[in-house]
Protein backbone atom coordinates (compact mmCIF):
# COMPACT_ATOMS: atom_id res chain seq x y z
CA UNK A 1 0.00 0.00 0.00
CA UNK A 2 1.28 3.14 -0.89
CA UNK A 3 1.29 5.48 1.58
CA UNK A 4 1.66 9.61 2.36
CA UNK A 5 5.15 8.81 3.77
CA UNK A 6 6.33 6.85 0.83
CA UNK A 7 5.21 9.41 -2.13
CA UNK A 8 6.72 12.07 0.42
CA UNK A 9 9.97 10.04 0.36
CA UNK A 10 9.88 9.65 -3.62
CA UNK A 11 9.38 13.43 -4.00
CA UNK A 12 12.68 14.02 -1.56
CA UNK A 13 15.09 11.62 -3.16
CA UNK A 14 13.60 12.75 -6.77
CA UNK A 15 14.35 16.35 -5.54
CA UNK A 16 17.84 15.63 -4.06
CA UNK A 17 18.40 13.98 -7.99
CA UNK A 18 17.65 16.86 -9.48
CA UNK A 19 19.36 19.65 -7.19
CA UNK A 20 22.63 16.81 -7.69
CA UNK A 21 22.83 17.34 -10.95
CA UNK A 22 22.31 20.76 -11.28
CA UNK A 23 24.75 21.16 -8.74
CA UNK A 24 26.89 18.82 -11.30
CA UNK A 25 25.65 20.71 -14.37
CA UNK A 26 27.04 24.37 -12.39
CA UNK A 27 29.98 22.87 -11.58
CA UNK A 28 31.20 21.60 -15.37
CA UNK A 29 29.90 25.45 -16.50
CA UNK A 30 32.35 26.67 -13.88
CA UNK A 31 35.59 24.72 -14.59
CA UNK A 32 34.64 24.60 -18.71
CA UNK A 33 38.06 25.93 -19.08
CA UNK A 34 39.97 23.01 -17.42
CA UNK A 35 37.32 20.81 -18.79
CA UNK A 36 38.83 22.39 -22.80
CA UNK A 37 42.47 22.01 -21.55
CA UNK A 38 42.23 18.49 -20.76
CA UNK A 39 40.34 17.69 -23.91
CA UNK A 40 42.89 19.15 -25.82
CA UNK A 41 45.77 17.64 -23.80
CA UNK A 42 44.34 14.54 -24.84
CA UNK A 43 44.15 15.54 -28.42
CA UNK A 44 48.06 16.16 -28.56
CA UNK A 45 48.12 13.01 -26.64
CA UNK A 46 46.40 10.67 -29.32
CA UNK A 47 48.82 12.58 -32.07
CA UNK A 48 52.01 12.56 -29.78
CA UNK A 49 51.35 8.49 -29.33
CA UNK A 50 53.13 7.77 -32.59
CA UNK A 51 55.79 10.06 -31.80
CA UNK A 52 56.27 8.70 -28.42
CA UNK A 53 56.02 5.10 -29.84
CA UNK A 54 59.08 6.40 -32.50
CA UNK A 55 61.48 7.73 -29.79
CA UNK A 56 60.94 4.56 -27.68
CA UNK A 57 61.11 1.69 -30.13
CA UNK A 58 63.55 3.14 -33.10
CA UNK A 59 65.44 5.60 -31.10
CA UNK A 60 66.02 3.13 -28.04
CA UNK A 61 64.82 5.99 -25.61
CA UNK A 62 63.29 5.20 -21.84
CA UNK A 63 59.54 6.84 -21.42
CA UNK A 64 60.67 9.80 -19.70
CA UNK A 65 63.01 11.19 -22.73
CA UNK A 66 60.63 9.65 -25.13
CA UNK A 67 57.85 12.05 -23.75
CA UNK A 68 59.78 14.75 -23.16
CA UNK A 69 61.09 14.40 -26.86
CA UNK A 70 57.71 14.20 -27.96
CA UNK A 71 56.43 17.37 -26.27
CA UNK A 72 59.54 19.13 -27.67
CA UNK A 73 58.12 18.77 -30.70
CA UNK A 74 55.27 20.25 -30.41
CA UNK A 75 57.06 23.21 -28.46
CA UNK A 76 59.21 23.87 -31.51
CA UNK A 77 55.53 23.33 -33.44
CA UNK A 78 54.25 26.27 -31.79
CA UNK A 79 56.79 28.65 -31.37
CA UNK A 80 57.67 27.90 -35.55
CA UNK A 81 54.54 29.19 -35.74
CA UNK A 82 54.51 32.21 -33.33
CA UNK A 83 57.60 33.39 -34.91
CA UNK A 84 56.09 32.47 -38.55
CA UNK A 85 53.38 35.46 -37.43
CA UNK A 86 55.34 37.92 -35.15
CA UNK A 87 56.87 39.59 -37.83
CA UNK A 88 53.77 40.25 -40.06
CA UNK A 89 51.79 41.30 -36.67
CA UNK A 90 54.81 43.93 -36.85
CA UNK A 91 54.55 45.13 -39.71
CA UNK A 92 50.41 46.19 -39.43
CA UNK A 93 51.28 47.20 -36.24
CA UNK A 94 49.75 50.42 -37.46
CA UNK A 95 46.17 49.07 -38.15
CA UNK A 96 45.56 49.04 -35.26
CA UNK A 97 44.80 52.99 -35.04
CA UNK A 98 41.66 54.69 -35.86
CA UNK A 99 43.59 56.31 -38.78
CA UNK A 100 44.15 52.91 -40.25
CA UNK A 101 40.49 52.06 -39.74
CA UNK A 102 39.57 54.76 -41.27
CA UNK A 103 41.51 53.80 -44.31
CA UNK A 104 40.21 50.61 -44.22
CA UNK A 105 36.73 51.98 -44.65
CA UNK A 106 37.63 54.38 -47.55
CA UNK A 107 39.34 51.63 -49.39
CA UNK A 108 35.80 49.57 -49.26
CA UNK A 109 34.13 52.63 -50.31
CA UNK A 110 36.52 52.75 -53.38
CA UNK A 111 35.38 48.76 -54.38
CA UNK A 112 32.15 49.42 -54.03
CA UNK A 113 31.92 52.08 -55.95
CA UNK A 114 34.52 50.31 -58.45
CA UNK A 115 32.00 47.23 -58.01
CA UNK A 116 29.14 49.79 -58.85
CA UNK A 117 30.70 51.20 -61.93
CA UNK A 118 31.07 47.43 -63.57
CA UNK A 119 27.36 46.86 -63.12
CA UNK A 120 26.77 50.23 -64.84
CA UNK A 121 28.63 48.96 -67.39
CA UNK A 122 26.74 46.17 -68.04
CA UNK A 123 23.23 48.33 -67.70
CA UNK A 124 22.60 47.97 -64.07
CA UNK A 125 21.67 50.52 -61.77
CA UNK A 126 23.61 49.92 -59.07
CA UNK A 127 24.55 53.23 -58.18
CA UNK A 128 20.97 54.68 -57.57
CA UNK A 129 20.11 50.97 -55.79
CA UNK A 130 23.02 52.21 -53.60
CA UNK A 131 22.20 55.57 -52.63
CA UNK A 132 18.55 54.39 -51.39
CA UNK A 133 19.86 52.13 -49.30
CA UNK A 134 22.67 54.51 -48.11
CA UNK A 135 24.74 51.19 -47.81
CA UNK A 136 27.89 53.06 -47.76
CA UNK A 137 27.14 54.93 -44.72
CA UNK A 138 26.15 51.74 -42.65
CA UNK A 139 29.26 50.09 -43.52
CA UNK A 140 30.90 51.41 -39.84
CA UNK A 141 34.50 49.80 -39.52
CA UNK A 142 34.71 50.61 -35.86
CA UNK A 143 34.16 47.24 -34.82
CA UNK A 144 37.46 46.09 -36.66
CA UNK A 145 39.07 48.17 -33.73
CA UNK A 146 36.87 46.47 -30.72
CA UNK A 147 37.13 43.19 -32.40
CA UNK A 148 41.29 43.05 -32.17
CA UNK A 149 41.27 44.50 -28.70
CA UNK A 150 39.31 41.19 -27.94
CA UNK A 151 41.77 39.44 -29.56
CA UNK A 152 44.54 40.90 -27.58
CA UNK A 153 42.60 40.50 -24.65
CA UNK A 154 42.49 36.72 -25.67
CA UNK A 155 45.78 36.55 -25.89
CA UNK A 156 46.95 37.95 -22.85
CA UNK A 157 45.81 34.77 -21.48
CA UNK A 158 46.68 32.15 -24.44
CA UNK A 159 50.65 31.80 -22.64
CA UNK A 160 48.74 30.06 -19.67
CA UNK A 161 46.33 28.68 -21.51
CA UNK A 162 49.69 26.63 -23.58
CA UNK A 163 51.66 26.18 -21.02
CA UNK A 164 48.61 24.04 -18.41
CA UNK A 165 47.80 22.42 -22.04
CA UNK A 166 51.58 21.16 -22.10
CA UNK A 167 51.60 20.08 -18.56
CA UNK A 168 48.69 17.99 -18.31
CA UNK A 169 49.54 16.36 -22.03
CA UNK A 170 53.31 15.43 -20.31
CA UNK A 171 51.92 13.41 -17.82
CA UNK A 172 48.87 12.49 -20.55
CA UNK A 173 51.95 10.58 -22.26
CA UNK A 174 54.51 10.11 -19.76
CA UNK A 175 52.00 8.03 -16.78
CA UNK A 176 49.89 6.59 -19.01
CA UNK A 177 50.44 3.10 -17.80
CA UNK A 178 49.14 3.88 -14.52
CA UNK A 179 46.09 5.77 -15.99
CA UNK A 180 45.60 2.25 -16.78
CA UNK A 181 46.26 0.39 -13.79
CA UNK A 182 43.98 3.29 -12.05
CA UNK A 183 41.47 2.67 -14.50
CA UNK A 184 41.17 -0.98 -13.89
CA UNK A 185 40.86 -0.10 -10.17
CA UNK A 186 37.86 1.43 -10.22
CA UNK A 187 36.04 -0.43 -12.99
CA UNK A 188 34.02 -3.19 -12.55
CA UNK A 189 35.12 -6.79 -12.73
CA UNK A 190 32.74 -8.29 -15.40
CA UNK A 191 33.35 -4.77 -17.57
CA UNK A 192 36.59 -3.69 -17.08
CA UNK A 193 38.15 -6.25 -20.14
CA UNK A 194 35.29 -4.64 -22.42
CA UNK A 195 36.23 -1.34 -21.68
CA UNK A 196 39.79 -1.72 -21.42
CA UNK A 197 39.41 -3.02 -25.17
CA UNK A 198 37.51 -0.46 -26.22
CA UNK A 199 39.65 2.20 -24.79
CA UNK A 200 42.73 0.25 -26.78
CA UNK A 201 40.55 0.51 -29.43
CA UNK A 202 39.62 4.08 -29.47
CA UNK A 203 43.33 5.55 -29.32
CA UNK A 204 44.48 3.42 -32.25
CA UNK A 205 41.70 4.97 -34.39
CA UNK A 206 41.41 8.29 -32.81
CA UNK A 207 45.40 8.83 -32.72
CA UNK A 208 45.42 7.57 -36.69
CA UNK A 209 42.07 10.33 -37.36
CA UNK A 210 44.07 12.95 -36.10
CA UNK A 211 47.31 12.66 -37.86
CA UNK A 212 44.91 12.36 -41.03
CA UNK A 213 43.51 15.54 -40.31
CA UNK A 214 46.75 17.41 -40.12
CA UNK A 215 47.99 15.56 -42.97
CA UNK A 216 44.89 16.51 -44.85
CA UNK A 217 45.07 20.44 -43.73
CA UNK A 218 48.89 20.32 -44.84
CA UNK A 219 48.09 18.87 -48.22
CA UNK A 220 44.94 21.77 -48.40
CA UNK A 221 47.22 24.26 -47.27
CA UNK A 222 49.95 23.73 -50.21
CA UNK A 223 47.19 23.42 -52.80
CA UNK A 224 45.95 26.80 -51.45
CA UNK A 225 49.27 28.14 -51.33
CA UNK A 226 49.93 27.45 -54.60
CA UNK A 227 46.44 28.87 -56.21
CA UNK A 228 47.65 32.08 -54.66
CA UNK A 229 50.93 32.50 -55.31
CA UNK A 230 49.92 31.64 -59.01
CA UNK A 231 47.24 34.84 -59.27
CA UNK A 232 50.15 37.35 -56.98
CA UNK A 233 47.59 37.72 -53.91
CA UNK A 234 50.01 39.59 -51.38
CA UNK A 235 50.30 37.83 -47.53
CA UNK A 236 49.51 34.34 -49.67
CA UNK A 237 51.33 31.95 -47.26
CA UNK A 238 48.89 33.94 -44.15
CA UNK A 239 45.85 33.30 -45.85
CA UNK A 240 46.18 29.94 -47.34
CA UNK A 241 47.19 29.44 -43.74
CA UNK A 242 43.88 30.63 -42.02
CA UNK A 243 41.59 29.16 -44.84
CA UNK A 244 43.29 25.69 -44.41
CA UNK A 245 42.71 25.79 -40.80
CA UNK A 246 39.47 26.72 -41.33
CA UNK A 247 38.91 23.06 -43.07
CA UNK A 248 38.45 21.88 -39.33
CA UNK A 249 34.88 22.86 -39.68
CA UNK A 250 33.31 20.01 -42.20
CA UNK A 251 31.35 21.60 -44.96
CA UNK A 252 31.05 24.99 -43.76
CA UNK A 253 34.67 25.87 -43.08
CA UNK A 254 35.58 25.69 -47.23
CA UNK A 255 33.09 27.96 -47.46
CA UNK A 256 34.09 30.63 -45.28
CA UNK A 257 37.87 29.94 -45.88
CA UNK A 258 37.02 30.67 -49.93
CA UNK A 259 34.73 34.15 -48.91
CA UNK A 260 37.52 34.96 -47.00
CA UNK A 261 40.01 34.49 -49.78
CA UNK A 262 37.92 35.99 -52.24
CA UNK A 263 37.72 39.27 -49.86
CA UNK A 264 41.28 39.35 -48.68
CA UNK A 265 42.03 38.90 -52.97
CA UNK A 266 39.86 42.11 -53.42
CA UNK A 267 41.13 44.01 -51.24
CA UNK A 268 44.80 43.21 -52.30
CA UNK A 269 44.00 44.73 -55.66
CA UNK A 270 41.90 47.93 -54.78
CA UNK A 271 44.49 49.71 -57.18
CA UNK A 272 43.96 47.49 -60.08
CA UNK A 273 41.09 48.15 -62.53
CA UNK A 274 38.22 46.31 -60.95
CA UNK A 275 36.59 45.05 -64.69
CA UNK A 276 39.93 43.85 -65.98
CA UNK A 277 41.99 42.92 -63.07
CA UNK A 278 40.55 42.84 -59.68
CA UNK A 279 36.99 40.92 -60.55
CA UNK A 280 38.87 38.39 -62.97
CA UNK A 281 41.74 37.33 -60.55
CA UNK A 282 39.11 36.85 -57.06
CA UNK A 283 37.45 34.62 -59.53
CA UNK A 284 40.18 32.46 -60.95
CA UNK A 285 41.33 32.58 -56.99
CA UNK A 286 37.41 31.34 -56.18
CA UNK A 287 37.64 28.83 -59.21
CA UNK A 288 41.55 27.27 -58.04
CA UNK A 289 40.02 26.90 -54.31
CA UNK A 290 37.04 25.27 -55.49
CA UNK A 291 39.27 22.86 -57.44
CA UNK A 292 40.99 21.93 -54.02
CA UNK A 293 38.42 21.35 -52.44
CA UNK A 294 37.12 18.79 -55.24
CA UNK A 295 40.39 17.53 -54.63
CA UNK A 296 40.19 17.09 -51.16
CA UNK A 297 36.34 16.22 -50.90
CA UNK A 298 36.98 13.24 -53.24
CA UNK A 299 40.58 12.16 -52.23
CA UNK A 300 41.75 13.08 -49.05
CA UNK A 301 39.12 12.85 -46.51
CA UNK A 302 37.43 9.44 -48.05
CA UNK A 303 41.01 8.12 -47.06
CA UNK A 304 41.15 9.60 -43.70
CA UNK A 305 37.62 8.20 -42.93
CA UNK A 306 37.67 4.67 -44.51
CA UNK A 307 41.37 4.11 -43.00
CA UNK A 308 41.58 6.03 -39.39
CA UNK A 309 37.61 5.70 -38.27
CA UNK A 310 36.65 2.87 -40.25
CA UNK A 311 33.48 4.90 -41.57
CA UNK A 312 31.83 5.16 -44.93
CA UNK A 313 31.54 9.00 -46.08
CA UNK A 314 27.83 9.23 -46.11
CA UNK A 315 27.60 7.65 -42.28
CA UNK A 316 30.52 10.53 -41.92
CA UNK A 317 28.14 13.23 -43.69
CA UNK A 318 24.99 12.34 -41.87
CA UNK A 319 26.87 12.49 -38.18
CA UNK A 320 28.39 15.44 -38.71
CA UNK A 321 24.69 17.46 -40.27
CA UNK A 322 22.58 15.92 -37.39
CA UNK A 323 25.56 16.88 -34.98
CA UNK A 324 25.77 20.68 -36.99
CA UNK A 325 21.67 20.91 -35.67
CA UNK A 326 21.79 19.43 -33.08
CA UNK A 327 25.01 21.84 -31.48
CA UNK A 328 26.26 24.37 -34.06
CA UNK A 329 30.18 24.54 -35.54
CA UNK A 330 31.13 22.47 -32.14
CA UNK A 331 29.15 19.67 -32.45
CA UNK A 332 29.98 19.63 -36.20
CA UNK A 333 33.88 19.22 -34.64
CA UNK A 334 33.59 16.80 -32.33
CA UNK A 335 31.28 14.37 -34.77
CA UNK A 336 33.42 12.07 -35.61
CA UNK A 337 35.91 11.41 -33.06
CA UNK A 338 32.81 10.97 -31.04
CA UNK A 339 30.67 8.83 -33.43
CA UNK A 340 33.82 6.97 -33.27
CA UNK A 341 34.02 6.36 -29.58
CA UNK A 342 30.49 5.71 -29.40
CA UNK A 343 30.88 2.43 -32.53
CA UNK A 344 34.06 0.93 -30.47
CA UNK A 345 31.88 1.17 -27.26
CA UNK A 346 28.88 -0.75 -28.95
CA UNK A 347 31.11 -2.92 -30.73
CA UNK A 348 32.16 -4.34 -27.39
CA UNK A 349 29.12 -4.15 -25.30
CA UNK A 350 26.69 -5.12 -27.62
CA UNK A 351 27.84 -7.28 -30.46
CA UNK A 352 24.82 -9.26 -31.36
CA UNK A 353 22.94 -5.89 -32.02
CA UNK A 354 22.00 -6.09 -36.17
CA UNK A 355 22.83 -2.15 -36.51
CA UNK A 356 25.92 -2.32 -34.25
CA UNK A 357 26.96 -5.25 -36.30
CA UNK A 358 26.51 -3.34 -39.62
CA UNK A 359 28.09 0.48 -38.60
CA UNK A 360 30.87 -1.81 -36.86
CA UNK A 361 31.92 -4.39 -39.50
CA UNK A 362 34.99 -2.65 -40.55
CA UNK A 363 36.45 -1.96 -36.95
């Protein structure tokens, strides 16, 4: 029989649930920082096991050099890179007064009205279209100041940021047996073969995805490099740089990266005739990225999928949209590796399962 002091009961331990884990739920919002750092600790983790793996088996070195030759690497990585930027940040030191901005904005005025002037030509009127919508003076290029204080405000902090990254990825790769043997600990008896498998499982394939990746944005990068340096855009190795980078982002990121050429290419020839020289070259610029991206839609990433994850392309394209909708450019990110994680795990704990059995076939 149920009775007043039972349903009271329920209520109270349903209640005590639900303040837990919002308490939980507050506490991951509040250390989301460390919660980033370790993720991407264990990122250079899953690339640095190779590395690792190299120093101790070919190089004959014990697990403490091995790591701390591994981790070298991707110091010398970083700072390559720093350097590789330092002296352009120099050199548009400058644009980062109002003068500059103001420049900036009468340089877009001057394209737009070249832009206008090439419709005219081809009996459009732009220029009245234009004035009614007094687009010109909306264009306001104050934020370009505002948006690189943030960025300087973001990098006040990105030197602490690197350097808890680097820690916690040291003793990622340096104690990793006895993450292990603390692992098995606390995991329980009839599990803990299943998951130790599956965990075995996951670092071969997610260590292999990663590599892929920067393998894929360093063959993307040269291709974009070279389109480019071909059509004489000026700060080509910067931009071919950002755009590759920006391949992270499945589908969308090409997209961006080529607007953002396209601009950047604009902009570069403001002095050029716009009919003759400046339209022509953003186009043949548009035209070579598109090509690289056939290139790397239909050869590079159907290798990295079918050999690091094990996945066909359209199981690849229909994780990453649902993930896109489901959480925006993040969830888009993290698809895979996760989708990934989540096949190993079923693989193990539920074999006999007719859709596990089919997604999992190739693992």
């Amino acid at each position: 029989m149920i009775t007043s002091k039972i349903i009271a009961n329920g209520i109270l331990k349903s209640v005590g649930v639900l303040v837990l884990i919002a308490l939980g739920l507050f506490f991951i919002f509040k250390i989301q920082t460390v919660i980033i750092y370790l993720i991407m600790a264990l990122i250079l983790t899953l690339i640095g096991n190779p590395i690792q793996y190299f120093f101790r088996k070919k190089l004959r070195f014990n697990n403490l050099f091995s790591t701390i030759g591994t981790l070298l690497i991707f110091v010398f990585i970083i700072v390559g890179f720093i350097l590789m930027f330092v002296p352009l940040i120099i050199a548009q030191g400058q644009s980062l007064s109002v003068l500059n901005t103001v420049e900036i904005e009468k340089n877009a005025q001057i394209l737009l009205a070249q832009f206008s002037a090439y419709l005219e030509n081809h009996n459009i009127d732009a220029q009245n279209l234009i004035q009614k919508s007094n687009l010109a003076s909306r264009i306001n290029f104050d934020f370009i100041t505002s948006f690189l204080n943030s960025i300087l405000g973001t990098l006040s902090s990105f030197g602490m940021g690197l350097a808890s990254v680097l820690f916690i990825t040291f003793f990622f790769l340096k104690d990793k047996i006895l993450f292990i043997i603390g692992i098995k600990r606390i995991l329980p008896d009839n599990h803990e073969d299943k998951i130790l498998n599956s965990l075995g499982s996951i670092n071969v394939l997610l260590s292999r995805y990663f590599i892929g990746i920067l393998i894929q944005l360093s063959i993307v990068f040269i291709l974009y490099f070279i389109v480019l340096l071909i059509f004489g855009v000026e700060n080509s190795f910067i931009i071919a740089f950002l755009c590759a980078i920006l391949n992270i982002i499945p589908y969308v990121g090409p997209l961006i990266g080529s607007l953002l050429a396209a601009i950047l290419t604009m902009i570069s020839n403001l002095g050029n005739d716009f009919q003759t020289e400046n339209l022509p070259t953003t186009l043949y610029v548009l035209i070579g990225f598109w090509i690289v991206q056939i290139i790397d839609n239909n050869v590079c990433q159907p290798i990295i999928f079918s050999k690091s994850v094990k996945s066909h392309p359209l199981e690849i394209f229909l994780v990453i949209l649902i993930a896109g909708f489901l959480f925006g450019i993040v969830g888009m990110i993290i698809a895979v590796p996760l989708f990934t994680i989540l096949k190993v795990f079923g693989k193990e704990f539920l074999p006999d399962n007719k859709i596990i059995k089919q997604l999992t076939k190739n693992i």
